[in-house]
Protein backbone atom coordinates (compact mmCIF):
# COMPACT_ATOMS: atom_id res chain seq x y z
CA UNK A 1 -55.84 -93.12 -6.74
CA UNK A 2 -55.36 -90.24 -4.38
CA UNK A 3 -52.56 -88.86 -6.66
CA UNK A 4 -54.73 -88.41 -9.41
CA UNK A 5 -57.72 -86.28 -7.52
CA UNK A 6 -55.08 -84.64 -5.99
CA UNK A 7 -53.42 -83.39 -8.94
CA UNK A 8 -56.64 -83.01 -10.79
CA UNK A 9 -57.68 -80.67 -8.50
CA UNK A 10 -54.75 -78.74 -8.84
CA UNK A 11 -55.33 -78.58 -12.43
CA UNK A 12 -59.20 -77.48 -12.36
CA UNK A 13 -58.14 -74.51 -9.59
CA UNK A 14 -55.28 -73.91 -12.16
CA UNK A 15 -56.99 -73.90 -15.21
CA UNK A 16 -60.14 -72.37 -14.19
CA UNK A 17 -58.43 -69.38 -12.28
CA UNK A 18 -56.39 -69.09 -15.89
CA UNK A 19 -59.76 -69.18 -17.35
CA UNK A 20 -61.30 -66.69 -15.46
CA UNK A 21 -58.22 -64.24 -16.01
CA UNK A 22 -58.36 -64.65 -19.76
CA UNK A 23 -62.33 -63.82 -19.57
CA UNK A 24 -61.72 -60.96 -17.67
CA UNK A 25 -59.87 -59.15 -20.07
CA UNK A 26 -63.13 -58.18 -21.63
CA UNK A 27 -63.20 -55.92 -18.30
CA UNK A 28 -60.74 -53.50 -20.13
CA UNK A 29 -63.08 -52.74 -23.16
CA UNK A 30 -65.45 -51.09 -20.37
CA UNK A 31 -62.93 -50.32 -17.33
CA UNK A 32 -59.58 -48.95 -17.99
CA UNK A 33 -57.69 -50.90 -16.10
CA UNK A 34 -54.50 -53.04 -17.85
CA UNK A 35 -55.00 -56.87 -17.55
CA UNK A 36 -52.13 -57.38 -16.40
CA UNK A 37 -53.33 -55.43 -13.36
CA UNK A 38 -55.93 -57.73 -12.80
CA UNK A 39 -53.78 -60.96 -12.91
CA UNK A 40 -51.05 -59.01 -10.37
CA UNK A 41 -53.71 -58.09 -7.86
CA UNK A 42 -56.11 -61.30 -7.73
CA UNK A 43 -52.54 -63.48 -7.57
CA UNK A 44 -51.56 -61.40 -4.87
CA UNK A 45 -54.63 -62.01 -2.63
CA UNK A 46 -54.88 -65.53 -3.62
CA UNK A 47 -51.24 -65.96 -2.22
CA UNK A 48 -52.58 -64.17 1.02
CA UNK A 49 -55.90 -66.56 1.13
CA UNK A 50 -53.45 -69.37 0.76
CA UNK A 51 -50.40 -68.88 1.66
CA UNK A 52 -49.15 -72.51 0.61
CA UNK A 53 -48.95 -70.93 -2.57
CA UNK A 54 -46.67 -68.39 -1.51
CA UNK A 55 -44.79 -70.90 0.27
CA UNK A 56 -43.94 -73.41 -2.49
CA UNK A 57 -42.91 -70.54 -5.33
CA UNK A 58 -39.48 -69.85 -4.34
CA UNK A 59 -37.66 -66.93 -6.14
CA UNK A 60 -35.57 -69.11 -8.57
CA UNK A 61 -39.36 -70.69 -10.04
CA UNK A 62 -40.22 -67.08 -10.33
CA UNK A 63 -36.73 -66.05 -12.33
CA UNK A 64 -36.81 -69.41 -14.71
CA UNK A 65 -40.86 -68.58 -15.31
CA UNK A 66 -39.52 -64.83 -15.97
CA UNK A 67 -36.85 -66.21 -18.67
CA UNK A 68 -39.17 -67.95 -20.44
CA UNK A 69 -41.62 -66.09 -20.46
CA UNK A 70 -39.28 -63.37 -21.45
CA UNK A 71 -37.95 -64.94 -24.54
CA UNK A 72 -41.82 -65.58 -26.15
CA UNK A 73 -42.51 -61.88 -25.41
CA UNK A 74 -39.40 -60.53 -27.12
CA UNK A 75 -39.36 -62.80 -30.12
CA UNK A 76 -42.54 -62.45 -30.69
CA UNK A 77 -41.84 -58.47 -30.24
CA UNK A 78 -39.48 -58.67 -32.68
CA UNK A 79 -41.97 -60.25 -35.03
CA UNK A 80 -44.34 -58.23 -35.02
CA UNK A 81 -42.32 -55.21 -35.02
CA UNK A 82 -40.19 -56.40 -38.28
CA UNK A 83 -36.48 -55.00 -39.21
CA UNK A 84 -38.17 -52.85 -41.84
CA UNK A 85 -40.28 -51.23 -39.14
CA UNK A 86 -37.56 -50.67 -36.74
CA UNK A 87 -35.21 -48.79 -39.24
CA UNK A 88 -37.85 -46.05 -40.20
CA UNK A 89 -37.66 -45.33 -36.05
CA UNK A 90 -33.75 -46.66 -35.66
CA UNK A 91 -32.85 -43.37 -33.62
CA UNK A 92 -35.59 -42.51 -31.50
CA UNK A 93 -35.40 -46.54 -30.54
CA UNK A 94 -31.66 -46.61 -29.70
CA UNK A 95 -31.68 -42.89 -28.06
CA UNK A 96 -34.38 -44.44 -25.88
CA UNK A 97 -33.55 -48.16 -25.73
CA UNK A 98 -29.93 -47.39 -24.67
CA UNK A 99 -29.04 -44.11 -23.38
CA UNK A 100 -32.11 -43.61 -22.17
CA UNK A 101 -31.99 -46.80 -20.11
CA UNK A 102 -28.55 -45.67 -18.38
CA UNK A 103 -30.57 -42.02 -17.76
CA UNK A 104 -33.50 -43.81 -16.20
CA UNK A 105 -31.64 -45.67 -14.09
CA UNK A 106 -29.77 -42.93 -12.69
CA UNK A 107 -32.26 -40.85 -12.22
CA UNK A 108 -34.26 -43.52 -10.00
CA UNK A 109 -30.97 -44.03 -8.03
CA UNK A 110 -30.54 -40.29 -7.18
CA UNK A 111 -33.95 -40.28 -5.84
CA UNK A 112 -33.35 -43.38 -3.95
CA UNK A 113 -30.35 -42.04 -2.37
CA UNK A 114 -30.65 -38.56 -2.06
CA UNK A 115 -34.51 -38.31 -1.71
CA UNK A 116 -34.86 -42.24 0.61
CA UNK A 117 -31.81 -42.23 1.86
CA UNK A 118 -30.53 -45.52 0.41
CA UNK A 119 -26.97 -46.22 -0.05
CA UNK A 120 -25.62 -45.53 -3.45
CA UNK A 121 -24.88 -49.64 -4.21
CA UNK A 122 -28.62 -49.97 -3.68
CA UNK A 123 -29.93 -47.22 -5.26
CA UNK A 124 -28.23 -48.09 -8.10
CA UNK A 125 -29.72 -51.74 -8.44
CA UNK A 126 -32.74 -50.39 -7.61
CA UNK A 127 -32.44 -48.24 -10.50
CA UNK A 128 -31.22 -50.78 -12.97
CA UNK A 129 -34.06 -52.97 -11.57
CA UNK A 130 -36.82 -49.98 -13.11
CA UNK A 131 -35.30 -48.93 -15.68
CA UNK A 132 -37.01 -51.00 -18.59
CA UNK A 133 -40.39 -50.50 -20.03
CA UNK A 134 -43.00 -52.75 -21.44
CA UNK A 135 -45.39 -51.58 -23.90
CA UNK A 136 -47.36 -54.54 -23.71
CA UNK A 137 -49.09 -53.14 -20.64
CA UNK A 138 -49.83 -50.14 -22.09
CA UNK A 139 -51.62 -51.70 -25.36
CA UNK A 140 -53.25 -54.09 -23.19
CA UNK A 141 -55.15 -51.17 -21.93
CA UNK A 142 -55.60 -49.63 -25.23
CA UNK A 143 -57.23 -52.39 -26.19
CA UNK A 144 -58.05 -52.82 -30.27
CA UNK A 145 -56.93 -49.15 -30.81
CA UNK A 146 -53.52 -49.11 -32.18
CA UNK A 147 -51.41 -46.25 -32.08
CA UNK A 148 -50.44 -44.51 -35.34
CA UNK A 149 -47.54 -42.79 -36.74
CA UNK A 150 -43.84 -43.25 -34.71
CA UNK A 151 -44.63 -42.96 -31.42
CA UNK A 152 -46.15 -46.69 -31.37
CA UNK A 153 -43.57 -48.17 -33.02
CA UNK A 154 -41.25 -45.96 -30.71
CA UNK A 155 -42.51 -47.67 -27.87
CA UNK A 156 -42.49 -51.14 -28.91
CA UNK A 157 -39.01 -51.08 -30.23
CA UNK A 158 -37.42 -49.44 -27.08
CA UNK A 159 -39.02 -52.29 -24.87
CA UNK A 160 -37.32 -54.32 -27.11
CA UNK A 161 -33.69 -52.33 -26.71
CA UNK A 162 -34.46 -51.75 -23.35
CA UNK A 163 -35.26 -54.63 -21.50
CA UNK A 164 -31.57 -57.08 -22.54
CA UNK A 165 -30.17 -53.46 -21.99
CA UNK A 166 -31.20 -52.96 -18.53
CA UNK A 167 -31.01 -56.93 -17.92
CA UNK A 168 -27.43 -56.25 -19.14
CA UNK A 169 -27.02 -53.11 -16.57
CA UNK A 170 -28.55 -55.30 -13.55
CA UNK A 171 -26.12 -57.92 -14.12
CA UNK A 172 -23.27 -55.55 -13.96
CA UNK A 173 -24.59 -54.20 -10.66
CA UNK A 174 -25.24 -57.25 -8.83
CA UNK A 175 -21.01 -57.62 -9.56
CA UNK A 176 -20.77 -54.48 -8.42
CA UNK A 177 -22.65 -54.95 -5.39
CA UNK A 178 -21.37 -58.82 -4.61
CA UNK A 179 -17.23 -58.32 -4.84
CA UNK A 180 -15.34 -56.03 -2.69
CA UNK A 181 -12.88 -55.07 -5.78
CA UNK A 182 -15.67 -54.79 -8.17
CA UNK A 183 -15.79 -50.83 -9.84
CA UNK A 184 -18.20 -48.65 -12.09
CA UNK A 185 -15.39 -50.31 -14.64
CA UNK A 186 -17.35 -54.22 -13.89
CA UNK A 187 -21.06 -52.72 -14.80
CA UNK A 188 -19.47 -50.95 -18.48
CA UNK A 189 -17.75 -53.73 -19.16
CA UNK A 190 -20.46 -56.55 -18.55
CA UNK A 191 -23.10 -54.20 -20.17
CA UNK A 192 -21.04 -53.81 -23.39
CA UNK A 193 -19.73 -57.16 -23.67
CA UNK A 194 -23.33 -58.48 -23.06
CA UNK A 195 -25.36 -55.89 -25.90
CA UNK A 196 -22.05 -56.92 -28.44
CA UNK A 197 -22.06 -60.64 -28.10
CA UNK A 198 -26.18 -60.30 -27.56
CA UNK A 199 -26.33 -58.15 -31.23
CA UNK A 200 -23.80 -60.74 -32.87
CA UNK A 201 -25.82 -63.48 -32.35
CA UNK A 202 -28.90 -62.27 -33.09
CA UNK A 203 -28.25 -60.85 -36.24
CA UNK A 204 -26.23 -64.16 -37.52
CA UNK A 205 -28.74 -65.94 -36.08
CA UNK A 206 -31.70 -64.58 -37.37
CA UNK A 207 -29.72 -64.93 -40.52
CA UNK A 208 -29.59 -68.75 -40.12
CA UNK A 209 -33.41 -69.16 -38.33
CA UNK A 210 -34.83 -67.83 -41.60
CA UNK A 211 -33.38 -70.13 -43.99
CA UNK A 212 -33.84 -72.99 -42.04
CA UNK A 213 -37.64 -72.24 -41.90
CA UNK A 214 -37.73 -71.88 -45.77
CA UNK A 215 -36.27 -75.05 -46.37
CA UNK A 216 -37.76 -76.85 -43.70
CA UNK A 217 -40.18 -79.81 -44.80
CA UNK A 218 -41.64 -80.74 -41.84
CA UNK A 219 -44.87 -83.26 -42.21
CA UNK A 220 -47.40 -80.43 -40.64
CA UNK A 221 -47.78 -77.03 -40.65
CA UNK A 222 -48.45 -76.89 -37.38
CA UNK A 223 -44.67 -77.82 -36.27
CA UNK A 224 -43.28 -75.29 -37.90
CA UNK A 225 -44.26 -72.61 -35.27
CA UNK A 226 -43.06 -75.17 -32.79
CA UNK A 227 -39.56 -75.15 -34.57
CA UNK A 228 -39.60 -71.54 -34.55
CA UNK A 229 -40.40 -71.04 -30.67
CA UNK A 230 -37.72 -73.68 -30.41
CA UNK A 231 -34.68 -72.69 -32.61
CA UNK A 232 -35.03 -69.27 -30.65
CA UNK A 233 -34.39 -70.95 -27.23
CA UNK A 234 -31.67 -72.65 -28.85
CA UNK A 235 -30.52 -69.20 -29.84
CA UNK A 236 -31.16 -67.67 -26.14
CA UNK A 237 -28.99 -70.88 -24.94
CA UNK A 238 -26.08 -69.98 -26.74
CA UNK A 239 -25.74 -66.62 -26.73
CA UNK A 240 -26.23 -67.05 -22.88
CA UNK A 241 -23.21 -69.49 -22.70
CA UNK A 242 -21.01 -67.33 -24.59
CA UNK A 243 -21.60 -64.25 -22.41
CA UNK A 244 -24.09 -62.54 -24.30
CA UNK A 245 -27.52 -60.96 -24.03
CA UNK A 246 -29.65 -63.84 -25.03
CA UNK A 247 -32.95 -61.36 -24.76
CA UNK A 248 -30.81 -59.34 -27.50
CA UNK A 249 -30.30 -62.18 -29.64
CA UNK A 250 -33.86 -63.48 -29.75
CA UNK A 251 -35.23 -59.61 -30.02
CA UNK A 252 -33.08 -59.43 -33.18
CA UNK A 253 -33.62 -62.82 -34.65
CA UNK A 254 -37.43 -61.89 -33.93
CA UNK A 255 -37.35 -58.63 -36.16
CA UNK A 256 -35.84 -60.90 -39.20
CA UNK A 257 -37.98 -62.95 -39.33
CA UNK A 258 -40.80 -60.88 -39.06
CA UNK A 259 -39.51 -59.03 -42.37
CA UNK A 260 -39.00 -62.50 -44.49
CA UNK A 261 -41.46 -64.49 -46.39
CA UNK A 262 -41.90 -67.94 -45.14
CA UNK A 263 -43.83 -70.75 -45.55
CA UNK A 264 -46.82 -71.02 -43.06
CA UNK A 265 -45.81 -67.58 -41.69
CA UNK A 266 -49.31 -66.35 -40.44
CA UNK A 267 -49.17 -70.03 -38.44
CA UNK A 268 -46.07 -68.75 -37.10
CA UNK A 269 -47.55 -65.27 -35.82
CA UNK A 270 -50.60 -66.53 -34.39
CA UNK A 271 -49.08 -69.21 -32.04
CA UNK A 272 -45.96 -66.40 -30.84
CA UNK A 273 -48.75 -63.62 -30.36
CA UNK A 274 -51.17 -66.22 -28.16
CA UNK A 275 -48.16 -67.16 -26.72
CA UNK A 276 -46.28 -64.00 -25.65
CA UNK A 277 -50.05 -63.05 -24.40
CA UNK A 278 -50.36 -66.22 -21.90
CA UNK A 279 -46.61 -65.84 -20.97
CA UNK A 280 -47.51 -61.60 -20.16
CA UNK A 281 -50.29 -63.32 -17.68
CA UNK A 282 -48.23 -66.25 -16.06
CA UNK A 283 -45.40 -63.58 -15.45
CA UNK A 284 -47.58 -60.96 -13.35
CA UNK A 285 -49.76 -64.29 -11.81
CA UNK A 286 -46.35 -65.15 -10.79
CA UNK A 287 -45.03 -62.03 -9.55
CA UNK A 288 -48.56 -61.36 -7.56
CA UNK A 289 -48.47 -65.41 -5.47
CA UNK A 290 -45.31 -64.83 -4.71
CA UNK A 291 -45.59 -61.21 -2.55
CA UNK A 292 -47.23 -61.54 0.82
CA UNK A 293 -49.43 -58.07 0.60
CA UNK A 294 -49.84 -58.44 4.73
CA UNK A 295 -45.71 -58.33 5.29
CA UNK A 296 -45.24 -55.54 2.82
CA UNK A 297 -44.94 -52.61 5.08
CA UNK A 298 -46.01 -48.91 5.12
CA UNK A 299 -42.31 -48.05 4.52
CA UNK A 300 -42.27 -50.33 1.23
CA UNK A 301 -45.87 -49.11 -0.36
CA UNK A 302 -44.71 -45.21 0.15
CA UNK A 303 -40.84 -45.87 -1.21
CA UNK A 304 -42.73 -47.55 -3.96
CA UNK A 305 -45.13 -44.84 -4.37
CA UNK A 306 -42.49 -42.06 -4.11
CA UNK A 307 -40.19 -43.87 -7.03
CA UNK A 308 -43.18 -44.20 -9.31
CA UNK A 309 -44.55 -40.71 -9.00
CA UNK A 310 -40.77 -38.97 -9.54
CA UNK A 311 -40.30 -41.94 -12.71
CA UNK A 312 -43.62 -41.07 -14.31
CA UNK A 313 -43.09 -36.84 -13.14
CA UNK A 314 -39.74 -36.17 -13.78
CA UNK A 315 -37.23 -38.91 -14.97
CA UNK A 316 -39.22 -40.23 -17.75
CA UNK A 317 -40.37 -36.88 -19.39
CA UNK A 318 -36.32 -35.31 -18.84
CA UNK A 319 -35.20 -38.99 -20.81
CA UNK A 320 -37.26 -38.36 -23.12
CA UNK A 321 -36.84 -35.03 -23.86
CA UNK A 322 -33.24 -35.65 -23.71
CA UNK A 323 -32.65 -38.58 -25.82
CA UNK A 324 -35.33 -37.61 -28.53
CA UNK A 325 -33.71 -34.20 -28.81
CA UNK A 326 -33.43 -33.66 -32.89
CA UNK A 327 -35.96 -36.40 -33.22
CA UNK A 328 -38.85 -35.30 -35.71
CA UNK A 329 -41.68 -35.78 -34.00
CA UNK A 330 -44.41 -33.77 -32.56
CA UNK A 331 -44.61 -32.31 -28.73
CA UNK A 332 -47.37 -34.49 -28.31
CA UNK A 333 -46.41 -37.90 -29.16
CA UNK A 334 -43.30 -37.08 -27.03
CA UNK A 335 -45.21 -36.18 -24.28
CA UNK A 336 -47.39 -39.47 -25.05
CA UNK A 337 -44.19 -41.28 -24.95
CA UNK A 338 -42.80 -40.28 -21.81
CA UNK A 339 -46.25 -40.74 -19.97
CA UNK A 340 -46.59 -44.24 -21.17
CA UNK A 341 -43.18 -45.67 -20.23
CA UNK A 342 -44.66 -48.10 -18.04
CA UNK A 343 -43.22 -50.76 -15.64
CA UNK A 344 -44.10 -54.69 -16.39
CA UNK A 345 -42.51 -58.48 -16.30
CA UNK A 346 -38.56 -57.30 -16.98
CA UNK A 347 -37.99 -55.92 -13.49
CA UNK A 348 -39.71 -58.94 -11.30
CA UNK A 349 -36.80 -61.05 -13.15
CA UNK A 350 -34.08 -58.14 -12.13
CA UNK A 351 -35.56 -58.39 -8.88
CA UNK A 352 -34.95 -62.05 -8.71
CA UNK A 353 -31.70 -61.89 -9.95
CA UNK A 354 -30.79 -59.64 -6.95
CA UNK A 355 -32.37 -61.79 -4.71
CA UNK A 356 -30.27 -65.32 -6.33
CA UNK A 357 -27.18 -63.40 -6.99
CA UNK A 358 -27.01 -62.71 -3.12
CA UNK A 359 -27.12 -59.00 -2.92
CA UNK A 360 -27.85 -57.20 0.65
CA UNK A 361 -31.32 -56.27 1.15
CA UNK A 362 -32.70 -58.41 -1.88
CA UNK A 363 -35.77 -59.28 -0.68
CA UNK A 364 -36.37 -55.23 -0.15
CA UNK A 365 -35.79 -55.21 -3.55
CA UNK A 366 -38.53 -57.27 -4.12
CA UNK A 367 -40.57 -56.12 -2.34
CA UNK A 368 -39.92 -52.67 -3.99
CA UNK A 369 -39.90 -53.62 -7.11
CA UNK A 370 -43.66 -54.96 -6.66
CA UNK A 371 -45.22 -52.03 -5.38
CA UNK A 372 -43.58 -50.04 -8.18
CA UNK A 373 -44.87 -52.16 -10.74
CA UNK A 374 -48.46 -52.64 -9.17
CA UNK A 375 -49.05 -48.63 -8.95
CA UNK A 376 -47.39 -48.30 -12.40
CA UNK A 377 -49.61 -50.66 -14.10
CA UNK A 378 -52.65 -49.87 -12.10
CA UNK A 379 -52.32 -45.61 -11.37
CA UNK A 380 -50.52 -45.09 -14.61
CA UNK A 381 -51.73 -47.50 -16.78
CA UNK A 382 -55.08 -46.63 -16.59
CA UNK A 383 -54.37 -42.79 -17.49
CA UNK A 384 -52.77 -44.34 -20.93
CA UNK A 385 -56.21 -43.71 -23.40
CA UNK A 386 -57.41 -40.31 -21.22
CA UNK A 387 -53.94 -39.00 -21.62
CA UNK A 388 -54.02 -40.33 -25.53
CA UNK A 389 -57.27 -38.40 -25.83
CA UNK A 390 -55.84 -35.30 -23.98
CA UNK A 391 -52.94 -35.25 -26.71
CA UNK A 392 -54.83 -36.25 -29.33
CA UNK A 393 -52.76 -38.84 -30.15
CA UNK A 394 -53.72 -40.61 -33.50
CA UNK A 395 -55.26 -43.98 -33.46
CA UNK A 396 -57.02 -46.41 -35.19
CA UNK A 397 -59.14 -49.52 -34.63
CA UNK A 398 -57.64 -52.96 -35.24
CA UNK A 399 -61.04 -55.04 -36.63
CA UNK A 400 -62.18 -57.55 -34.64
CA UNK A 401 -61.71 -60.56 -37.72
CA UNK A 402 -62.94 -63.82 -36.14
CA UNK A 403 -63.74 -65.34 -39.76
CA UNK A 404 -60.33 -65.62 -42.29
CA UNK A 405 -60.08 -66.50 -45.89
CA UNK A 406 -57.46 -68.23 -47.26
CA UNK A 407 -55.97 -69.90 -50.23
CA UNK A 408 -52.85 -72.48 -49.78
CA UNK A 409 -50.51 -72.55 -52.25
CA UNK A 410 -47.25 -75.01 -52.98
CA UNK A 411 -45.33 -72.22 -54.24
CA UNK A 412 -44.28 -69.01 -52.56
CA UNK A 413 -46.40 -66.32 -53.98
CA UNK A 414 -44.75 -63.74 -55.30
CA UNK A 415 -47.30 -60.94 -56.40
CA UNK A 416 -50.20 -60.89 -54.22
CA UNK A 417 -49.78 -57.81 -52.04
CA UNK A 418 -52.56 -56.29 -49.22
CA UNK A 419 -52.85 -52.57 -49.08
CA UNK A 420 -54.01 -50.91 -46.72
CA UNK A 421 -56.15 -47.13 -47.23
CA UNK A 422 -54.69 -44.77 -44.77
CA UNK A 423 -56.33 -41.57 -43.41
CA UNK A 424 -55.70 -38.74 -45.83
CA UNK A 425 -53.74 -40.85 -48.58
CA UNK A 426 -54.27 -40.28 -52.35
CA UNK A 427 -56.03 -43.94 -52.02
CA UNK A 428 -58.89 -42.62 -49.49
CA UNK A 429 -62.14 -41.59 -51.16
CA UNK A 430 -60.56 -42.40 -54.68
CA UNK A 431 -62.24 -45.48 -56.71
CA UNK A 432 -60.94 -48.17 -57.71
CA UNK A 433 -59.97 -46.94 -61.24
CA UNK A 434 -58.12 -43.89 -60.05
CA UNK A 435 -55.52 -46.05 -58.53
CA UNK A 436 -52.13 -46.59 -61.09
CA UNK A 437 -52.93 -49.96 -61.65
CA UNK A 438 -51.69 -49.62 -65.46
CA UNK A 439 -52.45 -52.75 -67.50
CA UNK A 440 -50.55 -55.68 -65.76
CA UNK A 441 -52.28 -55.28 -61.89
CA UNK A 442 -55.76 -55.62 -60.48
CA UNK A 443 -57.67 -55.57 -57.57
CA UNK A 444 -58.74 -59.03 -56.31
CA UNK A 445 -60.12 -58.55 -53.05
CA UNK A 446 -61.86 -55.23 -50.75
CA UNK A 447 -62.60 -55.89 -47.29
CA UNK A 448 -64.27 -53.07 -45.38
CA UNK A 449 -65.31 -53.30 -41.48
CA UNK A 450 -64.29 -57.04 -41.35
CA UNK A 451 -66.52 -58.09 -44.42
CA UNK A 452 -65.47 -59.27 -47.77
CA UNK A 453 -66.64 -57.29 -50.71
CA UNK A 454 -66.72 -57.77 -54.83
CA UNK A 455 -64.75 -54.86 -56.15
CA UNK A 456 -65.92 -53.09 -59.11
CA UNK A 457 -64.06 -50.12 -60.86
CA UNK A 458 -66.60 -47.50 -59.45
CA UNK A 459 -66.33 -48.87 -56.13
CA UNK A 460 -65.17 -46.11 -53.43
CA UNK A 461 -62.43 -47.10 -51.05
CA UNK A 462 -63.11 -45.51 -47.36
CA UNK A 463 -60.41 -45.24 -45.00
CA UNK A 464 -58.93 -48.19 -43.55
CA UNK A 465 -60.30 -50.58 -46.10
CA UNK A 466 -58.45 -53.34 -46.80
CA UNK A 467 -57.78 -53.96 -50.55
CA UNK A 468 -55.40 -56.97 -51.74
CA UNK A 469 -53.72 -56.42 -55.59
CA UNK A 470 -51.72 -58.71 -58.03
CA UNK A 471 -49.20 -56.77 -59.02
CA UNK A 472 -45.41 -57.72 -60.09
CA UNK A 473 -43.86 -54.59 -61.45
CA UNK A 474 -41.60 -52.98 -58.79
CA UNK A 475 -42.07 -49.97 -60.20
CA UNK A 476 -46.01 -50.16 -60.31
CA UNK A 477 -45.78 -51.54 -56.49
CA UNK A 478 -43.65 -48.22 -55.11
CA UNK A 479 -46.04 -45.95 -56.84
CA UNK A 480 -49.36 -47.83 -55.34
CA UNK A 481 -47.42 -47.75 -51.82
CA UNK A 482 -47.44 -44.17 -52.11
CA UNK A 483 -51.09 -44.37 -52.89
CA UNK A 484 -52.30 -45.57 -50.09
CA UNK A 485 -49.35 -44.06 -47.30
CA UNK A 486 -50.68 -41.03 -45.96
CA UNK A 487 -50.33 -37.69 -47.32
């Protein structure tokens, strides 16, 4: 049947081009250049090679791919940030996440206006549009080096504040820019009332997600990360109906459940974290097939150029200095901070809401929005690890663990616990019988450099070993945290 070669062909160009993209993240190991970057670009002159491709992706396939997409990234955000996580950072992460999204995006609509010339109604979506981050670029580009101390989690959490924030802010606008009798009063009200409902649900919902995945007793542990993914659509859904920031919601539920012990938990990571990877690339693939790069015009690539350049200049580093004012934290990993607030997937979808919401000059928005994010992901993403250097920000390498070793259990376990020896801690060049293990704890397992060693009581821990203890005492546990934090 012709049907069948003709949609098998679809899927080998599909697949295989997916293939190739996934292979050729090995590129930024060697070439400091994000992956996303890669995916944006190569979609983008595959559209122009063929532009059937262009021509059957309208804007509302791009906005329901963004949602999606959108709600694996920031559950699985949420994750692998945990609520315990996000409260040793809670201020720096709201002052950015929140104020600093409202500061952003006025300081990208004065430039539009006062330095482009653009009216103040589209300035300010314009604005709202670029006003969220996403880290995921930036570590995409770090690679396995992992950024230490606040300024990493810092990051992470504010994308997480950030994007239902500004999502929240762009939805406000569009009123504002759609109705005649709309006021400043329509983008504060739909902001709070979205972040309000948004936190409600997520917080009560995470609340019910997690004891629904305890009890569950499904006939395979591989559903239950399928009934995870699942019940936080379901939770997107309904905070969505009732007016509220679904992105919120599933950001929150994310960071609860990241925090609890569950049954078949690591499961659960492993399919969000492959996921929210393949939804980062089918957002920018997206975003890159459907922009013709021969109708973009000189007009859009030097507005684009201009907003980047005064973002990554002069509004990001005053945000940041503003809203981390008080903050402990050194000059450096501020300065880090502001340089790597980078653009990604959360403004294509703002972009497409313009567009479906029927706002004037939509598709400039587009277009706009784009360029911005192509010469923030490529120009200032690839800066991220000289500029780390330059500030000496701290970092450490993730291993590269193909191999795992496991033991399954029927019972949660409640006292096996995996340390791990940070730079400079009490635990670093001790042995193992210097650590306050007292009678009624013991080592079990040491794993240095991705391989599995026999512990002894003379043997030497190093720096980011790995070392996993039996231990039950609460009291014995906060002192052997303490032993391996660092000093």
């Amino acid at each position: 049947m012709s049907e069948i070669a003709d949609f098998a062909t679809l899927v080998l160009i599909v697949a295989g081009g997916f293939s190739v993209a996934v292979v050729s993240t090995r590129l930024t190991e060697r070439v400091p250049v994000p992956a996303p970057a890669l995916f944006l670009v190569a979609a983008a002159v595959v559209s122009d090679l063929w532009p059937e491709i262009y021509q059957h992706l309208p804007v509302r396939t791009i906005e329901r791919i963004a949602v999606v997409a959108l709600i694996v990234i920031l559950f699985n955000g949420g994750i692998d940030i945990t609520m315990r996580r996000l409260r040793a950072s809670i201020v720096p992460i709201l002052s950015l996440g929140l104020v600093g999204t409202f500061l952003t995006a006025g300081g990208i609509a004065a430039v539009a206006h006062w330095v482009l010339g653009m009216d103040w109604i589209l300035a300010g979506l314009i604005g709202a549009a670029l006003a969220p981050t996403d880290p995921a670029v930036m570590f995409s580009v770090l690679g396995r080096r992992e950024v230490a101390g606040r300024s990493g989690t810092t990051l992470e959490g504010e994308a997480g504040m950030n994007d239902p924030a500004g999502i929240a802010l762009m939805i406000g606008m569009i009123e504002l820019a759609t109705h005649d009798d709309a006021t400043l009063w329509v983008v504060g009200r739909e902001f709070v009332v979205e972040m309000v409902v948004g936190a409600i649900f997520g917080l009560l919902g995470g609340r019910l997600l997690v004891p629904l995945l305890r009890q569950a007793r499904l006939p395979s542990g591989s559903m239950y990360p399928i009934l995870a993914l699942t019940l936080a659509g379901a939770l997107y859904g309904a905070t969505s109906i009732a007016h509220g920031s679904g992105f919120l919601a599933v950001f929150l539920a994310g960071l609860l459940i990241g925090d609890a012990r569950l049954p078949f938990k690591t499961e659960i990571q492993r399919f969000q974290s492959s996921l929210a990877g393949l939804a980062e690339l089918v957002v920018f693939v997206a975003l890159g097939a459907s922009v013709h790069l021969s109708e973009l015009t000189v007009r859009d690539w030097v507005e684009g150029l201009v907003l980047v350049v005064m973002m990554a200049a002069v509004i990001r580093p005053l945000v940041v200095a503003i809203t981390l004012t008080g903050v402990r934290m050194s000059r450096s990993e501020k300065a880090f901070i502001a340089f790597a607030g980078l653009k990604g997937a959360v403004p294509v979808l703002l972009a497409a809401f313009a567009i479906l919401g029927g706002v004037p000059d939509g598709a400039r928005i587009y277009d706009l929005v784009f360029v911005a994010v192509l010469v923030s992901v490529v120009a200032q993403g690839s800066l991220v690890p000289a500029v780390a250097h330059r500030l000496g920000i701290r970092m450490h390498l993730r291993d590269r663990l193909p191999w795992e070793l496991s033991v399954r259990v029927g019972s949660e376990p409640t006292g096996a616990h995996e340390f791990r020896v940070a730079p400079r801690s009490d635990a670093d060049g001790a042995t193992l019988s210097d650590l306050p293990l007292g009678d009624d704890a013991w080592v079990t397992l040491l794993v240095r450099d991705g391989d599995a060693l026999q512990p002894s009581i003379e043997t030497r821990l190093r720096s980011e070993d790995r070392v996993l203890i039996l231990a039950d005492d609460p009291e014995r546990l906060t002192l052997l945290r303490s032993t391996f934090a660092a000093g």
